[in-house]
Protein backbone atom coordinates (compact mmCIF):
# COMPACT_ATOMS: atom_id res chain seq x y z
CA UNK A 1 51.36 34.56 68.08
CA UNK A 2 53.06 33.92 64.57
CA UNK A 3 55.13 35.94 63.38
CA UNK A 4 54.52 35.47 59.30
CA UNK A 5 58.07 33.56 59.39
CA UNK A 6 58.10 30.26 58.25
CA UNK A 7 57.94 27.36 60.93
CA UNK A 8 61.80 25.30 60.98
CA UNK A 9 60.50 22.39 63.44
CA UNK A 10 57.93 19.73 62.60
CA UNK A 11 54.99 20.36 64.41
CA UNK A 12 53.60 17.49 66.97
CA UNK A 13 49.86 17.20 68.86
CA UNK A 14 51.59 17.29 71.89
CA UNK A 15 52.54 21.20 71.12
CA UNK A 16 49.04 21.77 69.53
CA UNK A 17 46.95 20.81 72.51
CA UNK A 18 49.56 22.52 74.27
CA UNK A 19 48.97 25.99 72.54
CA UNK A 20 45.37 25.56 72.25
CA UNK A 21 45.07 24.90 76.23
CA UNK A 22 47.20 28.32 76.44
CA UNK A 23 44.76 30.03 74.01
CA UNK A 24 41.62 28.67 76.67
CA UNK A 25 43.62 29.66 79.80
CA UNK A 26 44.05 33.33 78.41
CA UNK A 27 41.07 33.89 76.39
CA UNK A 28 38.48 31.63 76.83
CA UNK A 29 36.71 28.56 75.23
CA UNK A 30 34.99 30.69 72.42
CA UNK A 31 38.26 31.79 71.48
CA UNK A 32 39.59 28.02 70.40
CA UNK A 33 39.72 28.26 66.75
CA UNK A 34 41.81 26.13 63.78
CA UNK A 35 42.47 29.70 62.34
CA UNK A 36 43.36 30.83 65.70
CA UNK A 37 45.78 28.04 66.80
CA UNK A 38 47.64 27.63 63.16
CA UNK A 39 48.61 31.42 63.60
CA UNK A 40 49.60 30.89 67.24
CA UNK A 41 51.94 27.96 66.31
CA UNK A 42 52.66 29.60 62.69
CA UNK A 43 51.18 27.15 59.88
CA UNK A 44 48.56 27.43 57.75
CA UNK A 45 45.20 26.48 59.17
CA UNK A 46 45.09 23.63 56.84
CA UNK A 47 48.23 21.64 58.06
CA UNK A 48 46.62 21.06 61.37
CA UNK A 49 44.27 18.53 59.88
CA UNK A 50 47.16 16.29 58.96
CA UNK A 51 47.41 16.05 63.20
CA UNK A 52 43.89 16.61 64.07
CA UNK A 53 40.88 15.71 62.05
CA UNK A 54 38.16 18.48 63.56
CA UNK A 55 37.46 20.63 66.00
CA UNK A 56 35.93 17.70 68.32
CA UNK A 57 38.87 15.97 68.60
CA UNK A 58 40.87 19.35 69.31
CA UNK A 59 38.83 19.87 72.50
CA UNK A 60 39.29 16.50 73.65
CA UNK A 61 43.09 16.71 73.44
CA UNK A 62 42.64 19.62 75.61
CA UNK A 63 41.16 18.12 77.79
CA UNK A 64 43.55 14.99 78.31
CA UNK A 65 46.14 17.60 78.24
CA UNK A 66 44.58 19.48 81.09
CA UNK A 67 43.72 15.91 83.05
CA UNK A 68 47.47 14.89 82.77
CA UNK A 69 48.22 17.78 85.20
CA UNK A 70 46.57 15.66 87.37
CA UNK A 71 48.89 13.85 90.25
CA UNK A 72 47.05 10.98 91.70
CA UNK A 73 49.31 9.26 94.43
CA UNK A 74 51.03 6.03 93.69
CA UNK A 75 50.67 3.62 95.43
CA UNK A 76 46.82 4.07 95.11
CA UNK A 77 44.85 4.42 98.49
CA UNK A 78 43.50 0.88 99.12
CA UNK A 79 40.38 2.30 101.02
CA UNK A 80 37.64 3.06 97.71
CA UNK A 81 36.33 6.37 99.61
CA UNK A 82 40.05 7.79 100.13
CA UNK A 83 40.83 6.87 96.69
CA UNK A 84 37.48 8.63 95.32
CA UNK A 85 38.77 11.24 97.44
CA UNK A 86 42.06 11.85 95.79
CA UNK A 87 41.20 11.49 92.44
CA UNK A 88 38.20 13.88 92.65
CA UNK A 89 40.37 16.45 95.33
CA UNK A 90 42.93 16.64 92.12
CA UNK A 91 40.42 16.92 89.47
CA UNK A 92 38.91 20.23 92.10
CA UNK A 93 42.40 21.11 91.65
CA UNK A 94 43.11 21.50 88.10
CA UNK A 95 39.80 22.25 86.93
CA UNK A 96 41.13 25.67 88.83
CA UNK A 97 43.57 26.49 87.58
CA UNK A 98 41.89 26.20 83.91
CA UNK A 99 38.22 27.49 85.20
CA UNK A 100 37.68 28.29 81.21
CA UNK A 101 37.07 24.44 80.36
CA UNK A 102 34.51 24.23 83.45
CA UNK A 103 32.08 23.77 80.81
CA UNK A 104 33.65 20.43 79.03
CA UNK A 105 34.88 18.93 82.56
CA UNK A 106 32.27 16.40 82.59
CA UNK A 107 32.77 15.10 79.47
CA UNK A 108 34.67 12.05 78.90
CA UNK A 109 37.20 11.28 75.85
CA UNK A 110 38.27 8.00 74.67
CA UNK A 111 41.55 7.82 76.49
CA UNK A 112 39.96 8.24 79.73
CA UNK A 113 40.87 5.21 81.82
CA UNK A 114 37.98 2.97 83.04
CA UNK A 115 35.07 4.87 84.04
CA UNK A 116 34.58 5.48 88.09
CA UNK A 117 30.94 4.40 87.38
CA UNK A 118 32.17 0.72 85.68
CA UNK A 119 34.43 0.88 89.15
CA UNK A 120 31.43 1.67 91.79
CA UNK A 121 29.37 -1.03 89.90
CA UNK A 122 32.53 -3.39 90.87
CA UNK A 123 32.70 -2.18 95.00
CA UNK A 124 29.16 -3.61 94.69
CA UNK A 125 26.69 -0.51 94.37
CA UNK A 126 23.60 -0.91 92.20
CA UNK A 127 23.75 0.52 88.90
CA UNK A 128 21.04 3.31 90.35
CA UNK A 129 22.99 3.83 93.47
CA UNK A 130 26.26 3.54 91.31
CA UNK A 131 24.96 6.32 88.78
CA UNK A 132 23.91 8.79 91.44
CA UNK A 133 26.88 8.48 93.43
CA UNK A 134 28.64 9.35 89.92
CA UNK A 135 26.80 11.93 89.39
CA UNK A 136 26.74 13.57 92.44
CA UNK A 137 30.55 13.30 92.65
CA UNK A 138 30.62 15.12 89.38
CA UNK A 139 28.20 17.80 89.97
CA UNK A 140 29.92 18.55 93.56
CA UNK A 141 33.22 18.80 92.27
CA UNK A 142 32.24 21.04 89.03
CA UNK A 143 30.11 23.11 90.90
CA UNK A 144 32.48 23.82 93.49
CA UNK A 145 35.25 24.61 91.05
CA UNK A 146 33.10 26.83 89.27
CA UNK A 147 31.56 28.51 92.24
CA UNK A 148 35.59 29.35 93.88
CA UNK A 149 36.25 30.43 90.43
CA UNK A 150 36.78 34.18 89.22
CA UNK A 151 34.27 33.31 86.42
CA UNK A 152 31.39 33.20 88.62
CA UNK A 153 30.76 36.49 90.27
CA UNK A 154 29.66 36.72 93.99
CA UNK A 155 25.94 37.42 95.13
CA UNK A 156 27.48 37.99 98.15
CA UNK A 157 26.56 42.21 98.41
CA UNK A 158 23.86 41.91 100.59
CA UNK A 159 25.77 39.45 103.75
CA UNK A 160 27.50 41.02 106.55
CA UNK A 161 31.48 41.90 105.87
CA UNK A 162 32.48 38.71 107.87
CA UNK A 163 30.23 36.56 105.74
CA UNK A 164 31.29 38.28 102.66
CA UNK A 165 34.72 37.85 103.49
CA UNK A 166 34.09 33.71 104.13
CA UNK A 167 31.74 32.99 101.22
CA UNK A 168 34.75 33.63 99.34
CA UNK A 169 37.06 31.14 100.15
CA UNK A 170 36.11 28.04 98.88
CA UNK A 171 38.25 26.02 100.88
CA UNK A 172 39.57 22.30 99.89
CA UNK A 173 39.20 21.38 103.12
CA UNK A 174 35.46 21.76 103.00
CA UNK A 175 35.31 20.25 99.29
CA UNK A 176 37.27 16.94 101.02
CA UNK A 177 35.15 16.90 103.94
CA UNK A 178 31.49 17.23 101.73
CA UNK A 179 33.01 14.49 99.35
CA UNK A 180 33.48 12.18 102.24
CA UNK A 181 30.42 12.35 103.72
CA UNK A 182 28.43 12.17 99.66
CA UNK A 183 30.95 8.67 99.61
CA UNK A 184 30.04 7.14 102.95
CA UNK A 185 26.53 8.12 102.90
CA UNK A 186 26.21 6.09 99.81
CA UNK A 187 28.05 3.54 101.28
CA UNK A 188 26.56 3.36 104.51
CA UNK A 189 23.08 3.50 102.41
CA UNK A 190 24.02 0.31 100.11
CA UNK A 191 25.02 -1.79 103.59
CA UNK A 192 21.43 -1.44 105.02
C-alpha cells in the first residue's frame, strides 16, 4: 500500500492492471476500487482517469492481464480439437490460479483475438451447433475451475473417506479428457 510519499516514476496501465490483478488475487473482486488502487500505487484517485476512463475498462485490463499468462504453444496444433484443447487446458489453468475473477471469465474484451465461435463457424459447424459447442466449452471449463477451486466449498461430508479424498482433486487430466470427447462429439455429430 502507499505510503503518503509522493510517487518519483510516471505511472503506466501496464503497472495499474498489474496492481489491481494483485488487489483481486489477495482480496477479492469486491475489493477492486479507484480509491483502492490509487493508494496501492500512491496517486490520487483522480490521476488514474488520465490512464483509465472507468471502472469497466479497469476490469477488462484485468482481465487481458490475467489472459496474457496464458502460454498457448507455437507452432499451433494443426488438428482443430487439439488446438481447442490447448487453448481451453491453459485458460483451466490460469483461471486457477486467479479463482477471484471466475465470475468475469466469460466475458470477452475488445482485444480478445477472433472469437472461437467466428472460428467453429469457419471448420464448418452450423451457427446452432457452433454456439453450443461454444458454450459448452465455456461452461465446462469455468465450472471446472470453479468447482477445483478453494472458493467453492465441498458437499463432500456425507461420501465415504476414499470418495472424499477423490472428489477433491480435480484433475487436468480428466478436464482434457471431458473436453475431447464435448469436441468430437460435436464433430462426429456435424459429419452425420
Amino acid at each position: 500500500m502507499a505510503t503518503g510519499k509522493r510517487r518519483e516514476t510516471p505511472l503506466t496501465k501496464d503497472e495499474l492492471f498489474e496492481r489491481a490483478l494483485t488487489i483481486v488475487d489477495t482480496y477479492g473482486l469486491e475489493a477492486l476500487t479507484m480509491r483502492r488502487l490509487a493508494l496501492d500505487v500512491g496517486v490520487e484517485a483522480a490521476s488514474l482517469y488520465h490512464h483509465i476512463p472507468n471502472k469497466d475498462a479497469l476490469l477488462e485490463g484485468v482481465l487481458v492481464r490475467m489472459r496474457a499468462e496464458m502460454r498457448i504453444p507455437d507452432p499451433l496444433p494443426t488438428d482443430w480439437v487439439e488446438l481447442m484443447v490447448a487453448i481451453f487446458v491453459e485458460y483451466r489453468r490460469v483461471l486457477t490460479m486467479h479463482p477471484n475473477l471466475m465470475q468475469l471469465a466469460g466475458r470477452r474484451v475488445e482485444s480478445d483475438p477472433d472469437s472461437g465461435l467466428v472460428f467453429l463457424v469457419q471448420m464448418g459447424f452450423s451457427d446452432d451447433a457452433a454456439v453450443e459447442l461454444w458454450q459448452s466449452m465455456i461452461a465446462f471449463t469455468i465450472g471446472y475451475s470453479m468447482m477445483g477451486s478453494a472458493n467453492v466449498p465441498s458437499d463432500t461430508f456425507d461420501l465415504p473417506e476414499d470418495l472424499q479424498r477423490r472428489m477433491a482433486e480435480w484433475r487436468e487430466a480428466t478436464f482434457e479428457r471431458t473436453l475431447r470427447v464435448i469436441l468430437r462429439g460435436y464433430d462426429d455429430a456435424r459429419h452425420q
